[in-house]
Protein backbone atom coordinates (compact mmCIF):
# COMPACT_ATOMS: atom_id res chain seq x y z
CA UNK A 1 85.29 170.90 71.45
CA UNK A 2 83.40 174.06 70.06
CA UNK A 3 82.72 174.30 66.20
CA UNK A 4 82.72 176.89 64.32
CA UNK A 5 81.51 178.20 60.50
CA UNK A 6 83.72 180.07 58.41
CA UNK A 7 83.35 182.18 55.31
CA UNK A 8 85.55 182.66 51.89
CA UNK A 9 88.37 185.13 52.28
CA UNK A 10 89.68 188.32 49.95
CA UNK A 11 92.68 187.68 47.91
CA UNK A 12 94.69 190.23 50.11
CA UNK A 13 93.01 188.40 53.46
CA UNK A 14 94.18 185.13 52.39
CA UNK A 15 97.54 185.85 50.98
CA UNK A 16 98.31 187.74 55.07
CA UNK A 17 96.99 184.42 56.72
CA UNK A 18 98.75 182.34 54.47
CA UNK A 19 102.25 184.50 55.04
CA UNK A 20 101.73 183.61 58.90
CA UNK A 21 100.74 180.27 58.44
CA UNK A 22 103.82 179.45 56.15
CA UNK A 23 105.90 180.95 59.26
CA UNK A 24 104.29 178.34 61.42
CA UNK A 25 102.26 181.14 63.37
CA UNK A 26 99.53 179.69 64.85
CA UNK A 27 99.16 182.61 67.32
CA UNK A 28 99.90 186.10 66.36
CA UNK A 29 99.80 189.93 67.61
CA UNK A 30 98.91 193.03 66.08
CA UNK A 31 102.37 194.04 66.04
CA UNK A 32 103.59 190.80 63.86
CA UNK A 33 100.82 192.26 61.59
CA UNK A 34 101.86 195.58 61.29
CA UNK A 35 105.58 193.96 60.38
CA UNK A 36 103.59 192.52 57.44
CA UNK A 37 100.90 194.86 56.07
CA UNK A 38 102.78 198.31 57.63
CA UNK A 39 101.11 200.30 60.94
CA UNK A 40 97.59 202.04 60.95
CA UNK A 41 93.74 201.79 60.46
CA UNK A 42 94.03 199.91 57.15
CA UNK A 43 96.17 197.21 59.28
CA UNK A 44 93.58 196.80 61.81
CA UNK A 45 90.38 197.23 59.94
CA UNK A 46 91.83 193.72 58.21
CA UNK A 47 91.91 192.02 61.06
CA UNK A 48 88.50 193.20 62.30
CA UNK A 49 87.14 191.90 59.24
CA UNK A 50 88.68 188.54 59.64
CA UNK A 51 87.41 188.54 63.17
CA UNK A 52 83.91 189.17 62.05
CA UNK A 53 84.60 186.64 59.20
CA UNK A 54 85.18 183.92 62.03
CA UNK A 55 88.86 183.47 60.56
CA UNK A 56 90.28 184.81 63.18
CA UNK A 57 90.01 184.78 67.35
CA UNK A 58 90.90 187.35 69.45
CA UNK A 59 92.37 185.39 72.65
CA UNK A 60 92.80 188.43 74.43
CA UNK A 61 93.55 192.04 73.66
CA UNK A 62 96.24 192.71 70.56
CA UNK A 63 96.66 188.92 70.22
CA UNK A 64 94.81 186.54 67.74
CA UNK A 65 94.33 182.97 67.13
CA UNK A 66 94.13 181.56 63.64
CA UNK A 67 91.71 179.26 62.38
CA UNK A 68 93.08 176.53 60.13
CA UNK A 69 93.54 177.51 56.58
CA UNK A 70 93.06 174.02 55.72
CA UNK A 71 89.50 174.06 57.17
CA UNK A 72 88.50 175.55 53.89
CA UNK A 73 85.69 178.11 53.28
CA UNK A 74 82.12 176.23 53.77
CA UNK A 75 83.92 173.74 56.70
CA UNK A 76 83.60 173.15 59.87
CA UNK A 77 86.67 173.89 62.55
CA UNK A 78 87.07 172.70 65.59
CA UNK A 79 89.42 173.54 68.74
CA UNK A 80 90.31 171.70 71.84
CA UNK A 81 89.70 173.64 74.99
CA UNK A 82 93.57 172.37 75.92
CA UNK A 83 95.36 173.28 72.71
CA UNK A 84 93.58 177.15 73.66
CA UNK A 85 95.16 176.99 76.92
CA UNK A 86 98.53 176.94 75.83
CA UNK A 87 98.07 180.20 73.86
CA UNK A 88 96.62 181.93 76.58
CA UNK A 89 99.44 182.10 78.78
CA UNK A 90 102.96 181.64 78.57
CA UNK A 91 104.35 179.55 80.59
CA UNK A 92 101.43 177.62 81.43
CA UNK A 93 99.81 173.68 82.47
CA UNK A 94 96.32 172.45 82.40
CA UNK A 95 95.92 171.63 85.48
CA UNK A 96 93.39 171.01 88.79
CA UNK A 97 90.00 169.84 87.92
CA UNK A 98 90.60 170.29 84.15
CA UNK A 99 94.02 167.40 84.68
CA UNK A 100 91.87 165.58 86.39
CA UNK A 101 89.37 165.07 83.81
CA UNK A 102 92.81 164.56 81.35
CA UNK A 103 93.69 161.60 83.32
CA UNK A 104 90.45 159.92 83.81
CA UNK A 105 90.57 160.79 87.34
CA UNK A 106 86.84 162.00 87.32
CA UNK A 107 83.65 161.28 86.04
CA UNK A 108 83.09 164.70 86.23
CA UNK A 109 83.78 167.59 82.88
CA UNK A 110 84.36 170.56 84.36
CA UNK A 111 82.63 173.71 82.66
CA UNK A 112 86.07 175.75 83.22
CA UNK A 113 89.55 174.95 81.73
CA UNK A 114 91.96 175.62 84.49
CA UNK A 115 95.70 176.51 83.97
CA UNK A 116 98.37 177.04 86.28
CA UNK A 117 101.16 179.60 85.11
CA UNK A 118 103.96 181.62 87.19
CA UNK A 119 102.79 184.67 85.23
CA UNK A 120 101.02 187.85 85.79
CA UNK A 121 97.43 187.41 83.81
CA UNK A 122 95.31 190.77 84.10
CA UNK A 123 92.22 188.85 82.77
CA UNK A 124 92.00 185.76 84.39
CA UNK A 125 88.97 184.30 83.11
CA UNK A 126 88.64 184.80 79.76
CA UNK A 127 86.09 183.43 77.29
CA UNK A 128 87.39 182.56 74.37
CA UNK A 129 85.52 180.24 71.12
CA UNK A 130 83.11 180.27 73.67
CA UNK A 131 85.06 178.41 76.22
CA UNK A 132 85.49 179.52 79.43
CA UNK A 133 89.28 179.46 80.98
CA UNK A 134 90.70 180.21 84.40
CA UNK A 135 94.24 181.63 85.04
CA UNK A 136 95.72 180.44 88.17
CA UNK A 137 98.94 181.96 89.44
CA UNK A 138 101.67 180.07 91.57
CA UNK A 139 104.79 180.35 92.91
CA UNK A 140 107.85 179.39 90.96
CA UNK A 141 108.74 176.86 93.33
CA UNK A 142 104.84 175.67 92.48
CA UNK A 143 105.30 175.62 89.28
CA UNK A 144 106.63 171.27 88.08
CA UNK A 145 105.29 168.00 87.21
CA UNK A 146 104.45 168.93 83.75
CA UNK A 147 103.46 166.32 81.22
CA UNK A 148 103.51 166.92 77.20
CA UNK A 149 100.68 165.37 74.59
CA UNK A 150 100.03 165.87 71.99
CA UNK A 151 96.01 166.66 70.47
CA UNK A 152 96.56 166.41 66.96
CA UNK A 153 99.67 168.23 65.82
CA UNK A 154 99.31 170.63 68.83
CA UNK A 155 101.96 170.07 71.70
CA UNK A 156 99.47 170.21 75.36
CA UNK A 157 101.14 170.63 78.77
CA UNK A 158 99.25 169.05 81.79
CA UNK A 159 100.21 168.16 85.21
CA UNK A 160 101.28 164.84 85.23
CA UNK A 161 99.01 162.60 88.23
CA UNK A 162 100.51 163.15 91.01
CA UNK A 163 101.44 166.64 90.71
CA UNK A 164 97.83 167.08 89.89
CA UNK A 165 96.71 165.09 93.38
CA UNK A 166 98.88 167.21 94.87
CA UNK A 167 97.55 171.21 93.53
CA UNK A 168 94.22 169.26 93.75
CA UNK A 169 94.63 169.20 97.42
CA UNK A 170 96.40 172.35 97.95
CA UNK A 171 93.19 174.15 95.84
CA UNK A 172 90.06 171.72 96.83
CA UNK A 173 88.03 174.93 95.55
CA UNK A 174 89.60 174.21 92.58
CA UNK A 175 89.18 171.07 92.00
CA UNK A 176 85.16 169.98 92.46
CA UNK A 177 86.26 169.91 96.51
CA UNK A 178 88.11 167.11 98.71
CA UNK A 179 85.28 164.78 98.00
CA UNK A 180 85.99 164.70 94.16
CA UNK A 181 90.15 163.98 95.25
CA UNK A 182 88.98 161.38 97.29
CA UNK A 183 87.38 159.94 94.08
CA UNK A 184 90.38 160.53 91.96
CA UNK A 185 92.95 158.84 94.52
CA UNK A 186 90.55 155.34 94.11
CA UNK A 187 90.20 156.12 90.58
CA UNK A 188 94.11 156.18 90.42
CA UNK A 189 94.58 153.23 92.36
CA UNK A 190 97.23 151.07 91.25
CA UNK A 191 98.05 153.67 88.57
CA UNK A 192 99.86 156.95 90.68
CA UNK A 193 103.67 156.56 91.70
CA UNK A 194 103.28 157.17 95.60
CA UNK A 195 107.41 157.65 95.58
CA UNK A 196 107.60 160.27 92.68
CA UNK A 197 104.14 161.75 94.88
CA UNK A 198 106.24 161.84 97.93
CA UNK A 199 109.03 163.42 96.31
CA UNK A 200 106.60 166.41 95.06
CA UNK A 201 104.87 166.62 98.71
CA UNK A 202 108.65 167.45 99.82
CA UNK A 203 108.92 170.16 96.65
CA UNK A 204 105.81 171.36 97.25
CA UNK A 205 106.52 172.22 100.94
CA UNK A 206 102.62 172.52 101.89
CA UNK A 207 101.68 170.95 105.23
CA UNK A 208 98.07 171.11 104.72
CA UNK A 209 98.32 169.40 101.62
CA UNK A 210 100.56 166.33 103.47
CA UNK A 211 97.51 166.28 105.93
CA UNK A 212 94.78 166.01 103.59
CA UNK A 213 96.43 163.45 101.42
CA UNK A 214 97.58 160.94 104.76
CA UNK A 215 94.03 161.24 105.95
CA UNK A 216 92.50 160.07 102.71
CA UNK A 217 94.99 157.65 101.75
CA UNK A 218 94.28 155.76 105.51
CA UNK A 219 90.67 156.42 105.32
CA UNK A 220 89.99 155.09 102.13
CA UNK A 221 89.47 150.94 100.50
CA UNK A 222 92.84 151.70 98.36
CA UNK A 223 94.47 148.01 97.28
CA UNK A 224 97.67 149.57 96.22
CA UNK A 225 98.69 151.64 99.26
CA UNK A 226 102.11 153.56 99.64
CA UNK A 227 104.83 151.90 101.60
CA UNK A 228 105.10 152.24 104.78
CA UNK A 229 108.70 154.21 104.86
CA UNK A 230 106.73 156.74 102.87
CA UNK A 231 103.91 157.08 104.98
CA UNK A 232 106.10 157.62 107.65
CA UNK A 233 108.12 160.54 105.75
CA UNK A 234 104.53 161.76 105.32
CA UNK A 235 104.35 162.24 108.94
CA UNK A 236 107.77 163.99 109.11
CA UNK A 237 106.27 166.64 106.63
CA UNK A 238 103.61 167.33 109.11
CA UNK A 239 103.62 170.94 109.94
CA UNK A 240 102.58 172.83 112.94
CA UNK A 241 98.97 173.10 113.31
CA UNK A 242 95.53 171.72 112.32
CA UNK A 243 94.20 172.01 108.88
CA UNK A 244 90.48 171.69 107.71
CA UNK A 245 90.18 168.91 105.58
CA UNK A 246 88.39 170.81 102.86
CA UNK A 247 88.73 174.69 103.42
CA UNK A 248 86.42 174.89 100.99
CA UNK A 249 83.37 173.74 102.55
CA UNK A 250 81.08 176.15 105.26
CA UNK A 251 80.90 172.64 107.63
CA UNK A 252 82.22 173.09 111.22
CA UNK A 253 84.45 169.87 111.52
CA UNK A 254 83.13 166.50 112.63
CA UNK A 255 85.95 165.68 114.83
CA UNK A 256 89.87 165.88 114.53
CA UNK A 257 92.39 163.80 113.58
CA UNK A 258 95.43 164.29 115.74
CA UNK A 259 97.64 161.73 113.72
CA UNK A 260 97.15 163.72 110.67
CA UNK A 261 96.85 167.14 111.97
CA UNK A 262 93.25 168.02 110.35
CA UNK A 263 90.03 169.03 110.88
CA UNK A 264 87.57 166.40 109.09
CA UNK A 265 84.79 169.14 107.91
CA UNK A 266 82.62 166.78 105.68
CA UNK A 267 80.58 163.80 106.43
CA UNK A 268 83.26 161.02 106.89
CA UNK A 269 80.09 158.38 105.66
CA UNK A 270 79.45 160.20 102.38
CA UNK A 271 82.92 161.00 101.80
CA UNK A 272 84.33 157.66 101.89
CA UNK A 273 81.20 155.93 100.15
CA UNK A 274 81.58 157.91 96.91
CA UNK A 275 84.75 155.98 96.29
């Protein structure tokens, strides 16, 4: 969360936010204001004054966020980091280290809200209440295994568990590394749905991710294991090659694992121990 003052508002300030806000804009651009108040300087001097006022964001360039009307003028508003995401790109998921963190996967809070959209982004990081984001651009065929919440009155996309096991181990860099996944698959334990997993490993149609995820799953103390029909359509996925277990870590590999097809990089001892 990140808090925030805000002042009193001019009658003519007030009576624009509350036209929007009546509209159910939570989100608007500088051309829905010049619809409103007409085109030119006057028009945009407004909304540099609410800006500087703290009653309104700018999320990126020509777009604003509102803050809550009902905050009132001497109140404090908050903003989830989530609820943001879904205004900064359209169509878009919280996903990676930031689901993670959703599900209770990690101990860890990331510093960096990561979403996962099919869209072109020219700023991919941006800053925004002080919170710091990161765009991630997929593929369409990528892009599944939403899940909706809600936080508040505010509708939140996420990648559901085990599509976020899955980008988790297609982006280790992404994701605190293949140590943290390793953590998150015996956090999950008992709770992930190694069938509807499978069936995203086959969507997915990554063979280094089917690689990582077989190694760790044999490797590690898991009680509630997939069965063993699975496993073995796990090794059908297997593509040509051998992957490094995290391509994210400088470590030349420790040996390699010819049933799974990868290069274990990272101390085996330390890796499995943190579960």
């Amino acid at each position: 969360m990140t808090y925030r003052n805000i002042i009193s508002l001019s009658d003519a300030e007030a009576s624009f936010l509350t036209t929007l806000a009546a509209r159910g804009k939570e989100v608007f651009t500088t051309a829905d204001a010049y619809e409103e108040l007409g085109e030119g300087r006057s028009t945009r001097d407004l909304l540099d004054r609410l800006v500087e006022k703290g009653w309104l964001e700018r999320i990126e360039k020509g777009k604003y966020l509102i803050v809550p009307l009902e905050a009132g003028p001497d109140r404090t508003w908050s903003e989830d980091a989530h609820v943001l995401a879904g205004h900064l790109v359209s169509p878009g998921m919280v996903a990676y280290w930031s689901a993670l963190n959703h599900w209770n996967l990690t101990e860890q809070v990331p510093r960096i809200t990561y979403i996962q959209t099919t869209a072109r982004k020219e700023n991919r990081t941006p800053t925004v209440l002080g919170m710091k984001f990161r765009i991630v651009r997929v593929k369409p065929e990528k892009f599944f295994g939403g899940h909706r919440y809600h936080a508040g009155d505010a509708p939140v996309q996420v990648t559901d568990r085990e599509k976020t096991i899955v980008d988790c181990l297609d982006r280790p860099d992404l994701s605190g590394g293949v140590t943290e996944v390793a953590k998150a698959l015996d956090a999950g334990n008992g709770d992930l749905d190694w069938a509807r997993l499978t069936r995203y490993l086959r969507r997915f149609g990554s063979g280094a991710v089917v690689k990582r995820l077989g190694f760790l799953v044999e490797s590690l103390n898991l009680t509630h294991l997939p069965e063993p029909d699975l496993v073995d359509e796990w090794t059908r996925l297997l593509t040509a090659g051998i992957s490094q277990l995290d391509p994210s870590s400088p470590r030349e590999p420790h040996r390699i694992v010819t049933r799974w097809r990868v290069k274990v990089n990272l101390p085996e001892e330390g890796l499995l121990s943190s579960t």
